[in-house]
Protein backbone atom coordinates (compact mmCIF):
# COMPACT_ATOMS: atom_id res chain seq x y z
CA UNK A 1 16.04 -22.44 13.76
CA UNK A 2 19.08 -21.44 15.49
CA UNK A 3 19.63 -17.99 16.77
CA UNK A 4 22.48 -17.79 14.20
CA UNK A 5 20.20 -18.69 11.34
CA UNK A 6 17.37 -16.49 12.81
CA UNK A 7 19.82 -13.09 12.84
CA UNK A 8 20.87 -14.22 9.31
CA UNK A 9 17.52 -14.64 7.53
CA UNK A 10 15.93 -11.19 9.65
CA UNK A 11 19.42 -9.14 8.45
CA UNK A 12 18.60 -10.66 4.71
CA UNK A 13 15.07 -9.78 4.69
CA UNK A 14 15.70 -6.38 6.17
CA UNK A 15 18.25 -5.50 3.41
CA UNK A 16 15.97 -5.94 0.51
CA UNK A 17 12.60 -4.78 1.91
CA UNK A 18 13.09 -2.99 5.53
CA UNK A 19 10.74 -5.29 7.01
CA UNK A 20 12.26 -5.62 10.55
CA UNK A 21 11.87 -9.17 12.17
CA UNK A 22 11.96 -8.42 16.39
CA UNK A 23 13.80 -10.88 18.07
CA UNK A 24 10.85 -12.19 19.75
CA UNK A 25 9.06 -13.10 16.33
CA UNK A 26 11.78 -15.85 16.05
CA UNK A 27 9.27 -18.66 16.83
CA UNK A 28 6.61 -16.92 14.10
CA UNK A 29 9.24 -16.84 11.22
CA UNK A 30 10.39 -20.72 11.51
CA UNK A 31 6.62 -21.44 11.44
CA UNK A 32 5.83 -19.15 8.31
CA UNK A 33 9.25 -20.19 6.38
CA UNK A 34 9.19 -23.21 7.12
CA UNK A 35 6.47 -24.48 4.39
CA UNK A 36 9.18 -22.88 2.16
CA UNK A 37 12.09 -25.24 3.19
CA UNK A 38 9.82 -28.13 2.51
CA UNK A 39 8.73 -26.84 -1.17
CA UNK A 40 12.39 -26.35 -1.69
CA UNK A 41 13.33 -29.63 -0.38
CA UNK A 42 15.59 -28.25 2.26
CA UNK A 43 16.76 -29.30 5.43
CA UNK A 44 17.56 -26.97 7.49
CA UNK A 45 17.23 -22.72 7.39
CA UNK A 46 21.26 -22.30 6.92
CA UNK A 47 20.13 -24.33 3.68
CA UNK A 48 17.49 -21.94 2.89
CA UNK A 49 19.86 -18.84 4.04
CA UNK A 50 22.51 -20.21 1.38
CA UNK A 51 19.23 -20.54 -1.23
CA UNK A 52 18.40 -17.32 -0.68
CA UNK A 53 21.82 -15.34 -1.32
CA UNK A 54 23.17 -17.85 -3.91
CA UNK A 55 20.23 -19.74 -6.10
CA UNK A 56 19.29 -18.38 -9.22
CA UNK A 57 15.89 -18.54 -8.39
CA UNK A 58 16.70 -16.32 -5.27
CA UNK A 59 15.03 -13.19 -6.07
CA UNK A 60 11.41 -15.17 -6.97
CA UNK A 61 11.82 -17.15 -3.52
CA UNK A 62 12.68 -13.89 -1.63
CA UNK A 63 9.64 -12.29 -2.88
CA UNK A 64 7.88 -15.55 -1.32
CA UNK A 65 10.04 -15.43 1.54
CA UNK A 66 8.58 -11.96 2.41
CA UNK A 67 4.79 -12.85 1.58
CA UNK A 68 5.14 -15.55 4.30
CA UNK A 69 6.08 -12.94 7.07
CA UNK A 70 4.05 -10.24 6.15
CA UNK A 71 -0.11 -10.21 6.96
CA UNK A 72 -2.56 -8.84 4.12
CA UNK A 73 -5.30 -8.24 6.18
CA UNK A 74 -7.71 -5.84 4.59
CA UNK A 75 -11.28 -4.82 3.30
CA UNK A 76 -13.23 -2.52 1.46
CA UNK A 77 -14.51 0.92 2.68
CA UNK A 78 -11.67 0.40 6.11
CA UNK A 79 -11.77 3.58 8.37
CA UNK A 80 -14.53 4.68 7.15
CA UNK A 81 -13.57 8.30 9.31
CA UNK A 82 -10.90 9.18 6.60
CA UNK A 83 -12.38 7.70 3.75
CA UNK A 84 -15.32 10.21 4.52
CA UNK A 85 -12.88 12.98 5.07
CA UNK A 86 -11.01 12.56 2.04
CA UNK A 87 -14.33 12.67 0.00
CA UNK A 88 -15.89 15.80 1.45
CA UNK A 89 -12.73 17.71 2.76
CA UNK A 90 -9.86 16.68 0.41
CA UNK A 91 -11.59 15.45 -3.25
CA UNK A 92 -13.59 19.40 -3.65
CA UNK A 93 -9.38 20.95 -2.72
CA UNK A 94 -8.36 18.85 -5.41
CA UNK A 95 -11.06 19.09 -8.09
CA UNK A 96 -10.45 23.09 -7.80
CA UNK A 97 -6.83 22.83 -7.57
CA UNK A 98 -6.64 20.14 -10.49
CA UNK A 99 -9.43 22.11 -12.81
CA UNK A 100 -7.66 23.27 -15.20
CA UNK A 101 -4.80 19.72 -15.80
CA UNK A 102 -8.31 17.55 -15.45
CA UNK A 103 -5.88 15.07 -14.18
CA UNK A 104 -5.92 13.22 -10.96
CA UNK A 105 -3.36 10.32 -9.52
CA UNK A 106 -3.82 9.05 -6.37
CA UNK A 107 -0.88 6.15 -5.04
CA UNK A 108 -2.24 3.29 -2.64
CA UNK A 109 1.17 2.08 -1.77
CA UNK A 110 1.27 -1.19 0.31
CA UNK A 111 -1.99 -1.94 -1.86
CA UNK A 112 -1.84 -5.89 -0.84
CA UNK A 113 -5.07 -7.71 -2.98
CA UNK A 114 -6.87 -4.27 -4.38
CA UNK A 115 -9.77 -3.54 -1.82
CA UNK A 116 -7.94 0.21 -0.78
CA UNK A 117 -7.60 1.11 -4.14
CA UNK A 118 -10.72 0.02 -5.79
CA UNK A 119 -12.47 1.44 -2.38
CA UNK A 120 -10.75 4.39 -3.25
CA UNK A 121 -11.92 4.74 -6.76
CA UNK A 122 -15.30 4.20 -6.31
CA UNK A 123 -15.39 7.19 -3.81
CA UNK A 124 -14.16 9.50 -6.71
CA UNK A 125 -16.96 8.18 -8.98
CA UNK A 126 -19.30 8.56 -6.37
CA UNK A 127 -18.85 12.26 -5.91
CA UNK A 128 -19.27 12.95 -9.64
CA UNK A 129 -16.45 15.61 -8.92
CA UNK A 130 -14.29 13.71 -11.59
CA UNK A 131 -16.20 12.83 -14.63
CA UNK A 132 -14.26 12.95 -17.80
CA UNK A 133 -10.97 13.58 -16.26
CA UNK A 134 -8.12 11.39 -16.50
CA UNK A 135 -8.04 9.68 -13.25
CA UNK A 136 -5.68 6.76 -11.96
CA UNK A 137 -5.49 5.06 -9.01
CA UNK A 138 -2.37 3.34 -8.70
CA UNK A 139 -1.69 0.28 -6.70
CA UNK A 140 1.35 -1.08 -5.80
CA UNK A 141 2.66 -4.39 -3.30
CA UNK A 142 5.86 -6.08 -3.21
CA UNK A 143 3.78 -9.47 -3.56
CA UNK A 144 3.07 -10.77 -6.72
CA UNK A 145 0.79 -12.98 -5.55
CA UNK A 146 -1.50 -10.46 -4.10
CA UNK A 147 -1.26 -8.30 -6.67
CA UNK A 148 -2.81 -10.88 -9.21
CA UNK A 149 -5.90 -11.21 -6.99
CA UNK A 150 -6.07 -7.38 -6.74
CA UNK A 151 -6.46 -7.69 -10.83
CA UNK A 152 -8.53 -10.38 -10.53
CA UNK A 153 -10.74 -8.21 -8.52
CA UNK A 154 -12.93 -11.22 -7.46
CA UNK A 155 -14.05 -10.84 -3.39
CA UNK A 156 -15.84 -13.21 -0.49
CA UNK A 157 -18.30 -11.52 1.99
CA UNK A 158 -15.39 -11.06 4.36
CA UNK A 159 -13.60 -8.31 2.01
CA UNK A 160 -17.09 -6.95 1.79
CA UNK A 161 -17.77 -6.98 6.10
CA UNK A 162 -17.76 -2.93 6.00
CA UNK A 163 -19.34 -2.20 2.29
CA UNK A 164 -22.43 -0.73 2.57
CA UNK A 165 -25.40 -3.28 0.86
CA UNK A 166 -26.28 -0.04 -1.73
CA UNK A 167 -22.72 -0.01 -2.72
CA UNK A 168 -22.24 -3.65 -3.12
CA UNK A 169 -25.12 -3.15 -5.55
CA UNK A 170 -23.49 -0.05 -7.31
CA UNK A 171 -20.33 -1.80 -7.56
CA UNK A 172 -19.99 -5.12 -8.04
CA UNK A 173 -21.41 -7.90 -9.93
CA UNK A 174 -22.56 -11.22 -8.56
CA UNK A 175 -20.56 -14.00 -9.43
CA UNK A 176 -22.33 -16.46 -7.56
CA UNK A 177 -20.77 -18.93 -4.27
CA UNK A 178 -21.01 -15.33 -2.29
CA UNK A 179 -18.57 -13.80 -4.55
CA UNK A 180 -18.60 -10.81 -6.20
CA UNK A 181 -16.55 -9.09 -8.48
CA UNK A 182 -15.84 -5.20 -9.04
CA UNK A 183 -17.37 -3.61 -12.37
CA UNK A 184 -15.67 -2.90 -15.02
CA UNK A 185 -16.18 0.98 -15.10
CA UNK A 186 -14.11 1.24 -11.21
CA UNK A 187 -11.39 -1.25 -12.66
CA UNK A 188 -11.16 1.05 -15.98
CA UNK A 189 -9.62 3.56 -13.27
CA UNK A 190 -6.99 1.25 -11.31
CA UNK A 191 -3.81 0.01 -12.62
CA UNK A 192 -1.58 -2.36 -10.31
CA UNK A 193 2.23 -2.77 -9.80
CA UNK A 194 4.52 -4.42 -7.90
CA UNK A 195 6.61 -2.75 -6.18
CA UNK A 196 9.80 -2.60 -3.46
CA UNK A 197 8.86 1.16 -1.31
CA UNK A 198 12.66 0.10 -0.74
CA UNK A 199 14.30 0.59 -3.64
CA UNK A 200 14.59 4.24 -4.30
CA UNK A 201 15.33 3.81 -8.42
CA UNK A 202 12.10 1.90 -9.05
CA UNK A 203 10.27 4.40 -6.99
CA UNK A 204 11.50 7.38 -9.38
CA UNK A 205 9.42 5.50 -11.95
CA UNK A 206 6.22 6.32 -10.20
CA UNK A 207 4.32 9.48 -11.40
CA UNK A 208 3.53 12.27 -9.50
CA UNK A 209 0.88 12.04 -7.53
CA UNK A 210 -2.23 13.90 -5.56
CA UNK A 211 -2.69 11.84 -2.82
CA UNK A 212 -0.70 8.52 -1.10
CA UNK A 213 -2.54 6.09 0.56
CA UNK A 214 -0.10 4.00 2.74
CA UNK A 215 -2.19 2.44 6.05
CA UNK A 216 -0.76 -0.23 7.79
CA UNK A 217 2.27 -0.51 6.04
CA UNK A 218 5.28 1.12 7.98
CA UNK A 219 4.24 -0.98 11.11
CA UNK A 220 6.82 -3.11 9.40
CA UNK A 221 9.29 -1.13 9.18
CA UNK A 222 11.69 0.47 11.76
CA UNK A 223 12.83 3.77 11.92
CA UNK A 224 15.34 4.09 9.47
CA UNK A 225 13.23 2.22 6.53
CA UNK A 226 10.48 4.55 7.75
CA UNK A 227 12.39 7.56 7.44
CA UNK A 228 13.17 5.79 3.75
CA UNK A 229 9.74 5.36 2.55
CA UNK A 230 8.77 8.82 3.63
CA UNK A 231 11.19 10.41 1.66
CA UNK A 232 9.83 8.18 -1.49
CA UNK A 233 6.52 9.62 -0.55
CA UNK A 234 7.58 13.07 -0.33
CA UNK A 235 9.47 13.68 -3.52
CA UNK A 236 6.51 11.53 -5.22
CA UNK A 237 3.95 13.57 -4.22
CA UNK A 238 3.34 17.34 -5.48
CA UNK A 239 3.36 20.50 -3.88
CA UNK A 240 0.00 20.61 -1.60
CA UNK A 241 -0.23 16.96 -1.93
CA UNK A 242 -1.81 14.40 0.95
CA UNK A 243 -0.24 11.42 2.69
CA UNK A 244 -3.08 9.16 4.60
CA UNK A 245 -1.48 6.74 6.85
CA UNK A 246 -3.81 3.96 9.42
CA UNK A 247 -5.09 5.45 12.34
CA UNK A 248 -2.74 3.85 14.68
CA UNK A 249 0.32 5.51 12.64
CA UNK A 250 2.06 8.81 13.01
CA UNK A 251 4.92 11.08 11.63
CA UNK A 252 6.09 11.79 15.46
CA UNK A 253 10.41 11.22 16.04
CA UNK A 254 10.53 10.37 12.01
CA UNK A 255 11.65 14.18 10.87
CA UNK A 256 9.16 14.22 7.76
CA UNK A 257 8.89 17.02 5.74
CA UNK A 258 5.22 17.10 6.09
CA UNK A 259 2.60 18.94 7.54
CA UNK A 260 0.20 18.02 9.88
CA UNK A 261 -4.08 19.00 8.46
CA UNK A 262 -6.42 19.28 11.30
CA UNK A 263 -9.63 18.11 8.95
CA UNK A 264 -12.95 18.38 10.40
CA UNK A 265 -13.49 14.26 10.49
CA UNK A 266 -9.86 13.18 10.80
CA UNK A 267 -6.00 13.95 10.17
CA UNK A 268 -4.21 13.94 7.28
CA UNK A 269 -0.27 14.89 6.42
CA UNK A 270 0.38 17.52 3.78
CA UNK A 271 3.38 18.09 1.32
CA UNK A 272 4.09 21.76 1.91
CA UNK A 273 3.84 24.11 -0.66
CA UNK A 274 6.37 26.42 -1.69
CA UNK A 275 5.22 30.19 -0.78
CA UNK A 276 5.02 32.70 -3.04
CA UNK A 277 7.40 33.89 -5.34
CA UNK A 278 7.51 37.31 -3.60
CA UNK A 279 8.33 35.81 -0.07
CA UNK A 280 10.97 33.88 -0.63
């Protein structure tokens, strides 16, 4: 790959997702991509540049060309700090808040194959806080391919390295080979979707929602896709509602419209809410 065709396919990428290529990743994105030259049948990566902007099929290989940069490292029950935060500081705020709607919609954005979001459901039906409410947990990736194990919802023992044994029996099912797969009543509350955090129009499609879960997503992103996705998050959420982002994440330099919770276990960002009618 030549430093020309390097700048070429990291400016294309950025455009359509904000996933920011550094320049010293050049050696890591000719070894991910190029599995995708030879499935093409291509020669060289000005071939695959050209494939990319002109082939009809360019959208479908983008997608793929993205999946090969991009990590989907994850597991059930991850940071377990926040998870228990959310269930004993956050869920009670938003059973009260919620009582009278009996509706709750919670966003894991950046979902990759399902584990945050079915992790996140069984929490709710663990606390019993949420029985006979409409409840959705929504996840969304920009990989296809991810997304159809997430709906699969069939998982190895290394998805499972932080579940606790009593809720591998609570649930899952065995399916036998050391796999398991989630029950039916946690997958009754998740819905998947793919989706670009990029592209503001699809975005306005999403409902509002409680909470977003979005950890270990905007480490690849710079500042200005950052600043992007935020702003998605923001005017998708409601009044009062909470962003979670990974531990190693922050809103510091990014000017975000969101307030920092000190929770007893952990931090979380709020959307604030407007103040009353009588002080404004």
């Amino acid at each position: 790959m030549t430093a020309e065709e390097f700048r070429l396919l990291r400016d294309h990428v950025y455009s359509h997702c904000g996933i920011l290529v550094r320049e010293d990743m050049k050696f890591v994105m000719e070894r991910r991509l190029w599995p995708r030259l030879e499935a093409l049948g291509l020669r060289d990566f000005s071939g695959y540049h050209r494939y990319l902007r002109y082939d009809a099929q360019r959208r479908v290989e983008l997608e793929a060309a993205v999946e090969a940069l991009t990590t989907h490292e994850t597991y059930f029950f991850r940071e377990p700090n926040q998870l228990k935060a959310f269930t004993d500081e956050i869920l009670p705020v938003l059973q009260q808040r919620n009582a009278s709607s009996r509706r709750l919609r919670i966003w894991s954005a950046g979902c990759s194959t399902g584990e945050e979001a079915y992790t996140i459901a069984m929490l709710l039906q663990q606390s019993r806080r949420f029985e006979n409410w409409d409840v959705e947990v929504y996840g969304t990736d920009i990989s296809r391919r991810v997304l159809a194990t997430a709906r699969r919802a069939e998982y190895g023992p290394s998805a499972l390295r932080a579940t606790p044994p009593e809720h591998v029996s609570r649930f899952f099912v065995p399916l036998g080979g050391n796999k398991v797969k989630v029950r039916d009543d946690v997958r009754a509350w998740v819905s998947f979707g793919q989706l670009n955090l990029l592209d503001a129009e699809a975005c306005q499609l999403v409902a509002q929602m409680d909470v977003v879960f979005c950890r270990n997503v905007m480490i690849y992103f710079d500042l200005p896709a950052r600043r992007r996705v935020l702003q998605v998050f923001h005017e998708r959420l409601v009044p009062g509602g909470y962003l979670m982002l990974g531990h190693s994440e922050n809103l510091l330099n990014l000017g975000a419209d969101f307030e920092l919770v000190h929770l007893r276990g952990d931090l979380a960002y709020r959307k604030p809410e407007p103040p009353p009618r009588g002080l404004r």
